[in-house]
N, C-alpha and C. Protein backbone atom coordinates (compact mmCIF):
# COMPACT_ATOMS: atom_id res chain seq x y z
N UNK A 1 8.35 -30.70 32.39
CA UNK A 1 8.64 -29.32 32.09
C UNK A 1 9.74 -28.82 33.03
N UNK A 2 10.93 -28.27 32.14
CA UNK A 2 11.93 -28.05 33.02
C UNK A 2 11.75 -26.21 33.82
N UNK A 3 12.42 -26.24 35.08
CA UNK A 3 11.87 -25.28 35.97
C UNK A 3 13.04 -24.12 35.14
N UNK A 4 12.39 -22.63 34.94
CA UNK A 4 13.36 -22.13 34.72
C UNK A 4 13.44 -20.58 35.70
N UNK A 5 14.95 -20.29 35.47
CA UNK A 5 14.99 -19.91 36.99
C UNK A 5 15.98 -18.50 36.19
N UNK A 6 15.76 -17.57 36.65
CA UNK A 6 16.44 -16.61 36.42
C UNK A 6 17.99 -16.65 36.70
N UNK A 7 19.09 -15.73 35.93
CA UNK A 7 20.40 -16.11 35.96
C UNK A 7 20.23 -15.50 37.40
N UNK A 8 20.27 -14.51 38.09
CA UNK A 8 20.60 -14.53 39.33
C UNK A 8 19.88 -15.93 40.34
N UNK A 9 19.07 -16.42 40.18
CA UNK A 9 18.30 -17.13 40.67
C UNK A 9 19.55 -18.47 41.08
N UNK A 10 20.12 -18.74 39.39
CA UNK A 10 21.06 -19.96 39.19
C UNK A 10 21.89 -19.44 40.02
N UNK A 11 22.88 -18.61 39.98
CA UNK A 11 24.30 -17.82 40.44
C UNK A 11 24.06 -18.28 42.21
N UNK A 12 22.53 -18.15 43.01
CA UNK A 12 22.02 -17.85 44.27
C UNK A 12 22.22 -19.60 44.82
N UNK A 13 21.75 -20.59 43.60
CA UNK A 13 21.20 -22.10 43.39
C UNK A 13 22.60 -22.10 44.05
N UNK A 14 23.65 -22.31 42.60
CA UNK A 14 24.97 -22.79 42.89
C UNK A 14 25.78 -22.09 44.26
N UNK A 15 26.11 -21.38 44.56
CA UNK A 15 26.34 -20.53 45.62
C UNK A 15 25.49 -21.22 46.78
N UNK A 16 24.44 -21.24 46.83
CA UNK A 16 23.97 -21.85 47.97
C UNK A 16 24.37 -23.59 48.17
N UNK A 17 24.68 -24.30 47.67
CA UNK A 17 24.58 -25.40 47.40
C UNK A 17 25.89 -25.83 48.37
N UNK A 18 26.69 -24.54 47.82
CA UNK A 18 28.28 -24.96 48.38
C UNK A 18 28.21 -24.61 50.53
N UNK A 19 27.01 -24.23 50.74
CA UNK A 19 27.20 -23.61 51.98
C UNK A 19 27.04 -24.92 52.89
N UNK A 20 26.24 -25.85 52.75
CA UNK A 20 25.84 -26.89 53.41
C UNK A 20 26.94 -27.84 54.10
N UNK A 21 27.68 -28.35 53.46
CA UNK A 21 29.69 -28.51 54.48
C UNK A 21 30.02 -27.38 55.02
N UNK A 22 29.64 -25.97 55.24
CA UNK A 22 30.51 -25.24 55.75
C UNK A 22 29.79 -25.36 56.82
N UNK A 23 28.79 -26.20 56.94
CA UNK A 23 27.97 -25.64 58.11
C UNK A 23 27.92 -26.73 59.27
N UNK A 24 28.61 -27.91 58.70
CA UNK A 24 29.29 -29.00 59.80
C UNK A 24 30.70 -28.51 60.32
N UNK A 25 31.68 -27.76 59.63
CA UNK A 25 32.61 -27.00 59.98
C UNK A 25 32.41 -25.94 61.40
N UNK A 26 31.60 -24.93 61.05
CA UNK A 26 31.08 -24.59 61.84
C UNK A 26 30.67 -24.78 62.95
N UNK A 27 29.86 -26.08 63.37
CA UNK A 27 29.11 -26.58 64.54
C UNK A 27 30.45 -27.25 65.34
N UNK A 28 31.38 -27.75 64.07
CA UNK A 28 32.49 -28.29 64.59
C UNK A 28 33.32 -27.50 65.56
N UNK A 29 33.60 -25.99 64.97
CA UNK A 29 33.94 -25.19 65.77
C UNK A 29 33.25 -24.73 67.12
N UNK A 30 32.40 -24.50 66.85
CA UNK A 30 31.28 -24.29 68.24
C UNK A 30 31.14 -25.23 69.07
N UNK A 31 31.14 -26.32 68.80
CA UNK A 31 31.30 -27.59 69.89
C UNK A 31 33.08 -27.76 70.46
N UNK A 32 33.89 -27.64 69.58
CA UNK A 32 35.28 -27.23 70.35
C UNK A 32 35.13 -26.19 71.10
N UNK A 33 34.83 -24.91 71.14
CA UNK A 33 34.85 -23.65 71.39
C UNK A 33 34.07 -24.71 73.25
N UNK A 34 32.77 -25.32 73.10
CA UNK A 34 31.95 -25.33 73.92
C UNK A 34 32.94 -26.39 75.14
N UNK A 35 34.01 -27.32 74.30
CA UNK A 35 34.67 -28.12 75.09
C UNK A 35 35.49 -27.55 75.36
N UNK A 36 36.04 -26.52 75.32
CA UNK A 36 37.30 -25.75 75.74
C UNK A 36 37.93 -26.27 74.80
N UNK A 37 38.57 -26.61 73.63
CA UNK A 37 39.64 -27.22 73.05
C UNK A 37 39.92 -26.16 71.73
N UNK A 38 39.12 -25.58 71.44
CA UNK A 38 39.33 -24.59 70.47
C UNK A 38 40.48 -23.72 71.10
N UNK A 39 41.34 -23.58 69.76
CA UNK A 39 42.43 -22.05 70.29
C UNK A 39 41.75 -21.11 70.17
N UNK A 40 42.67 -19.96 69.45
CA UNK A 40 42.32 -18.57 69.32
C UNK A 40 42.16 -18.34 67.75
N UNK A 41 43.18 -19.31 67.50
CA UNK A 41 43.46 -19.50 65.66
C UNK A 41 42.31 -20.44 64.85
N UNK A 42 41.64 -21.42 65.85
CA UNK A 42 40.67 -21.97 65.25
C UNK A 42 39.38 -20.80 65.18
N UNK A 43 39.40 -20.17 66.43
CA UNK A 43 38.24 -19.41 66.21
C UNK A 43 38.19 -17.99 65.20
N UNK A 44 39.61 -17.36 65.06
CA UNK A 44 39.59 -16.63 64.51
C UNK A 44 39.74 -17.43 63.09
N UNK A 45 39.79 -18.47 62.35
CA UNK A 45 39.55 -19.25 61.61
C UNK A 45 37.60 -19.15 60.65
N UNK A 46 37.02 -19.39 61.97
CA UNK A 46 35.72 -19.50 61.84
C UNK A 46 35.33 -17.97 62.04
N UNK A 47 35.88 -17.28 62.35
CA UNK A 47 35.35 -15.59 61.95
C UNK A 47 35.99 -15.33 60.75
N UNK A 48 36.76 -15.55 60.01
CA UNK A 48 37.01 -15.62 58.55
C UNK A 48 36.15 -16.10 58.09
N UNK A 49 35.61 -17.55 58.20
CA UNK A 49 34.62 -18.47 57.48
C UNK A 49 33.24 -17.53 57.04
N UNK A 50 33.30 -17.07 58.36
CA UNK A 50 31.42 -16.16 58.39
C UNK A 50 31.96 -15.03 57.71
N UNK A 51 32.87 -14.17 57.57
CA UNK A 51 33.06 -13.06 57.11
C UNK A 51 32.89 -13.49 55.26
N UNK A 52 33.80 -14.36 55.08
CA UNK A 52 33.29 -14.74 53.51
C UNK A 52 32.57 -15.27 52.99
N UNK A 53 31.62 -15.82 53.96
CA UNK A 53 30.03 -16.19 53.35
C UNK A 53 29.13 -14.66 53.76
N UNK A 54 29.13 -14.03 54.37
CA UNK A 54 28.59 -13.01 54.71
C UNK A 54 28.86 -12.04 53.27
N UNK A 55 29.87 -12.02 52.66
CA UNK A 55 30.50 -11.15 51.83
C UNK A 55 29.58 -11.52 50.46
N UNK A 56 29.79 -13.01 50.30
CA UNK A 56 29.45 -13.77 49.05
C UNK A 56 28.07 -13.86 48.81
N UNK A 57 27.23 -13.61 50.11
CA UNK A 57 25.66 -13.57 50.22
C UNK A 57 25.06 -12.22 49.80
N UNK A 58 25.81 -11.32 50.28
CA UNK A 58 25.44 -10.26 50.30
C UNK A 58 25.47 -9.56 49.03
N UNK A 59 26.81 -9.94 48.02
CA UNK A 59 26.79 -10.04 47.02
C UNK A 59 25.95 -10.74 45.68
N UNK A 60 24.94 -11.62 46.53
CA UNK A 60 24.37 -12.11 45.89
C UNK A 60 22.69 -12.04 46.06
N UNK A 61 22.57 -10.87 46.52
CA UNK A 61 21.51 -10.40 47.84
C UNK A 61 20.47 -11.30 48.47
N UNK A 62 21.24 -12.14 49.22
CA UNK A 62 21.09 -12.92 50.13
C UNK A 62 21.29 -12.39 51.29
N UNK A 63 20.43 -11.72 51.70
CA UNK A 63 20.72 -10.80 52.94
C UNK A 63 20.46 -11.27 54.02
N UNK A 64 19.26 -12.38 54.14
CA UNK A 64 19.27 -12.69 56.10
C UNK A 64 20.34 -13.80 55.95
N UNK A 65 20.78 -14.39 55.01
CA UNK A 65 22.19 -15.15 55.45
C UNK A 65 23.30 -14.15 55.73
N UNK A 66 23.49 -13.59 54.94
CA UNK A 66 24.30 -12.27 55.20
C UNK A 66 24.10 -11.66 56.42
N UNK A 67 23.37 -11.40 56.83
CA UNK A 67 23.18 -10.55 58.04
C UNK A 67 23.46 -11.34 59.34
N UNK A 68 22.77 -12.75 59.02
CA UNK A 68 23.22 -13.88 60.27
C UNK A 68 24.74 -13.91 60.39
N UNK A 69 25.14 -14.11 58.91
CA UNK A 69 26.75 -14.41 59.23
C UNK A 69 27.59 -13.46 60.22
N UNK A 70 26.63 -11.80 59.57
CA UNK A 70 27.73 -11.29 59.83
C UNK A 70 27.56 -10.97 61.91
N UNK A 71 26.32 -11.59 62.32
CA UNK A 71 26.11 -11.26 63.48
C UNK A 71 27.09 -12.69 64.33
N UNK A 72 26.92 -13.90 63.46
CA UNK A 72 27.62 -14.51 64.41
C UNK A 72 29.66 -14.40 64.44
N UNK A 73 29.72 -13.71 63.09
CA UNK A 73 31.09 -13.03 63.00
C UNK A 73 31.33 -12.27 63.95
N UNK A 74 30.56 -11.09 64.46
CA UNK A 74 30.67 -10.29 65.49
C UNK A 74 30.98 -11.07 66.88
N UNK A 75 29.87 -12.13 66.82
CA UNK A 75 30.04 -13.07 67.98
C UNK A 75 31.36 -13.90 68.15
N UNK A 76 31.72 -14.27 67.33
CA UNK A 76 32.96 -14.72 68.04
C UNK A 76 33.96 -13.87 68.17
N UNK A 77 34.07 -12.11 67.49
CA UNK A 77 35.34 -11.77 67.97
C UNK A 77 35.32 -10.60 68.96
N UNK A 78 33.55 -11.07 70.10
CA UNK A 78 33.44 -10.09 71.10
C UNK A 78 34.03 -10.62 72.25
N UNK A 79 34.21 -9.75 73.29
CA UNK A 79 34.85 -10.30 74.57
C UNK A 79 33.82 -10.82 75.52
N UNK A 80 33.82 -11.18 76.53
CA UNK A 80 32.72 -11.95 77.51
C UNK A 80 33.19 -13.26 77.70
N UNK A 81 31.98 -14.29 78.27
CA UNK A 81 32.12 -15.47 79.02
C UNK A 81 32.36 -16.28 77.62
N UNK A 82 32.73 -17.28 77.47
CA UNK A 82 33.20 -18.70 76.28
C UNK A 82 31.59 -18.74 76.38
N UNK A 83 30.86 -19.31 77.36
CA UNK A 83 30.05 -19.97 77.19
C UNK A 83 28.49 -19.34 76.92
N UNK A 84 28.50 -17.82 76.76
CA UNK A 84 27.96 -17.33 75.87
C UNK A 84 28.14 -16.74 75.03
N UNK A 85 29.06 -16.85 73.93
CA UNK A 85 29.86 -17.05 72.88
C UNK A 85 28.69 -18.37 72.52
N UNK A 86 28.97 -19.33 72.91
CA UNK A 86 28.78 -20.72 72.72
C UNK A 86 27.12 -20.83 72.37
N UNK A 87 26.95 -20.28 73.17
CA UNK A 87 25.43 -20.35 73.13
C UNK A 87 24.70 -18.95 72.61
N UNK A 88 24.89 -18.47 72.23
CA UNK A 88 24.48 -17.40 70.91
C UNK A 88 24.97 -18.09 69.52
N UNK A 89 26.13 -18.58 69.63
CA UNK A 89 26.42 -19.30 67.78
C UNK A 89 25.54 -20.09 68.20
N UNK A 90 25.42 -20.88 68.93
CA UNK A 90 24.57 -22.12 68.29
C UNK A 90 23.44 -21.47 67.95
N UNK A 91 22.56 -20.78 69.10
CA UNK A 91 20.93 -20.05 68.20
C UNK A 91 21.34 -19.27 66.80
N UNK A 92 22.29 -18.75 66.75
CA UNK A 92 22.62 -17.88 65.36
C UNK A 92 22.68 -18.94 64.30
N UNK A 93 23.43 -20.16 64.87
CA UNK A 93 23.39 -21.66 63.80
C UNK A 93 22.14 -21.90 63.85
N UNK A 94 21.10 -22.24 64.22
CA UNK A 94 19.79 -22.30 63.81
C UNK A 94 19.29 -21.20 63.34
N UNK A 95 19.50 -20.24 62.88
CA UNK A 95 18.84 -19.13 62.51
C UNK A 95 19.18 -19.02 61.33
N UNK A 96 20.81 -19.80 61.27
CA UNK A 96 21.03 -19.48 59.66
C UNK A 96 21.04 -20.30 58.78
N UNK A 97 20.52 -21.55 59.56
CA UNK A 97 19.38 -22.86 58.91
C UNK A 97 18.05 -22.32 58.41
N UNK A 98 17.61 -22.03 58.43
CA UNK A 98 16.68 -21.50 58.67
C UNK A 98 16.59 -20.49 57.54
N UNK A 99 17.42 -19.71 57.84
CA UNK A 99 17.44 -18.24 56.31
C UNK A 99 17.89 -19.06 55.53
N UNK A 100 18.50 -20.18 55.29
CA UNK A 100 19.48 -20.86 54.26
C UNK A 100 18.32 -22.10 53.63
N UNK A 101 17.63 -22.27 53.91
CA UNK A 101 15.85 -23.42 54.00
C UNK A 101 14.96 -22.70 53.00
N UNK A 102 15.22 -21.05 53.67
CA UNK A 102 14.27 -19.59 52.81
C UNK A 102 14.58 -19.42 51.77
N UNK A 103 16.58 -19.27 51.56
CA UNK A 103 16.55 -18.87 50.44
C UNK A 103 16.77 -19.40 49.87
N UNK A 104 17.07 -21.00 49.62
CA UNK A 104 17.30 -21.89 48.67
C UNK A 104 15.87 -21.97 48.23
N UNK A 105 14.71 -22.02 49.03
CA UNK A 105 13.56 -21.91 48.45
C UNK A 105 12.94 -21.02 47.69
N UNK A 106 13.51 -19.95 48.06
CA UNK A 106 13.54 -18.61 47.09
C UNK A 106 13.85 -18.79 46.01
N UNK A 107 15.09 -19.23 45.77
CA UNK A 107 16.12 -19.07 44.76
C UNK A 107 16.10 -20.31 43.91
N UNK A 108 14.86 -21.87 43.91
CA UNK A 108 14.50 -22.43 43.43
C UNK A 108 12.75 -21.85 42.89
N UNK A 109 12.48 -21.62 43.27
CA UNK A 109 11.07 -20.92 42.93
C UNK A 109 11.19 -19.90 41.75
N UNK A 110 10.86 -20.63 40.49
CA UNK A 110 10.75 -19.60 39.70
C UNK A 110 10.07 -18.42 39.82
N UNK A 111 10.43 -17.20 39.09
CA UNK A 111 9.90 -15.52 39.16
C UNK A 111 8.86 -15.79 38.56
N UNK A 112 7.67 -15.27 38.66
CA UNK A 112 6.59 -14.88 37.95
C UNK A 112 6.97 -13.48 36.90
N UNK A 113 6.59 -13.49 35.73
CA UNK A 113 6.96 -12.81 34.54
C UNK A 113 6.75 -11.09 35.18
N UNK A 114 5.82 -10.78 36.22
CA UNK A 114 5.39 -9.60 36.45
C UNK A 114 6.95 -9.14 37.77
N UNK A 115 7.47 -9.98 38.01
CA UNK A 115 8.76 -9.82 38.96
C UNK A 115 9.56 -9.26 38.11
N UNK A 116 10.16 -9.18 37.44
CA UNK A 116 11.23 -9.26 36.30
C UNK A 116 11.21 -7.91 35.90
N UNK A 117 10.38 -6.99 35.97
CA UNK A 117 10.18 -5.61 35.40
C UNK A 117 11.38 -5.03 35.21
């Protein structure tokens, strides 16, 4: 019996699916950032990255990804030490493992007919 999933449900499926490479990108950046080797252009790079998954989630009301993104967006374009920079993305990178675990599980879990009202 095939699972059936509401059109926003699908729109949330596909959309989520694509986030999983962005998220070795990411760590990629944060581990440069952590070696000193990151510029200014890589990082402001990766605050673009979070700003348009933040945008695309939110649009898709995916909100604790959305909300993670947009906190570790903030994080890289605040001032302070590199190395807590460094170490807030990474907990914010587990956090948005984590919402991203939730809502793919969400968003595979069919609605019960009484959701749908």
């Amino acid at each position: 019996m095939a699972i059936k999933l509401s059109s926003r449900q699908q729109a949330q499926v596909a959309y989520l699916e694509t986030l999983r490479p962005k998220f070795g990108r990411i760590l990629s950046v944060i581990e440069q950032m952590s070696d000193n080797r990151a510029d200014d252009s890589v990082v402001r790079g990766l605050a673009r990255l979070l700003d348009e998954i933040k945008g695309k989630s939110a649009g898709l009301s995916l909100n604790a990804v959305a909300d993670t993104c947009g906190l570790m967006s903030t994080m890289t374009r605040r001032g302070g030490g590199l190395q807590m920079k460094v170490r807030g993305l990474r907990e914010l990178l587990g956090s948005l493992k984590i919402n991203y675990e939730a809502a793919m599980r969400s968003a595979t879990t069919p609605e019960s007919p009484t959701d749908t009202d």
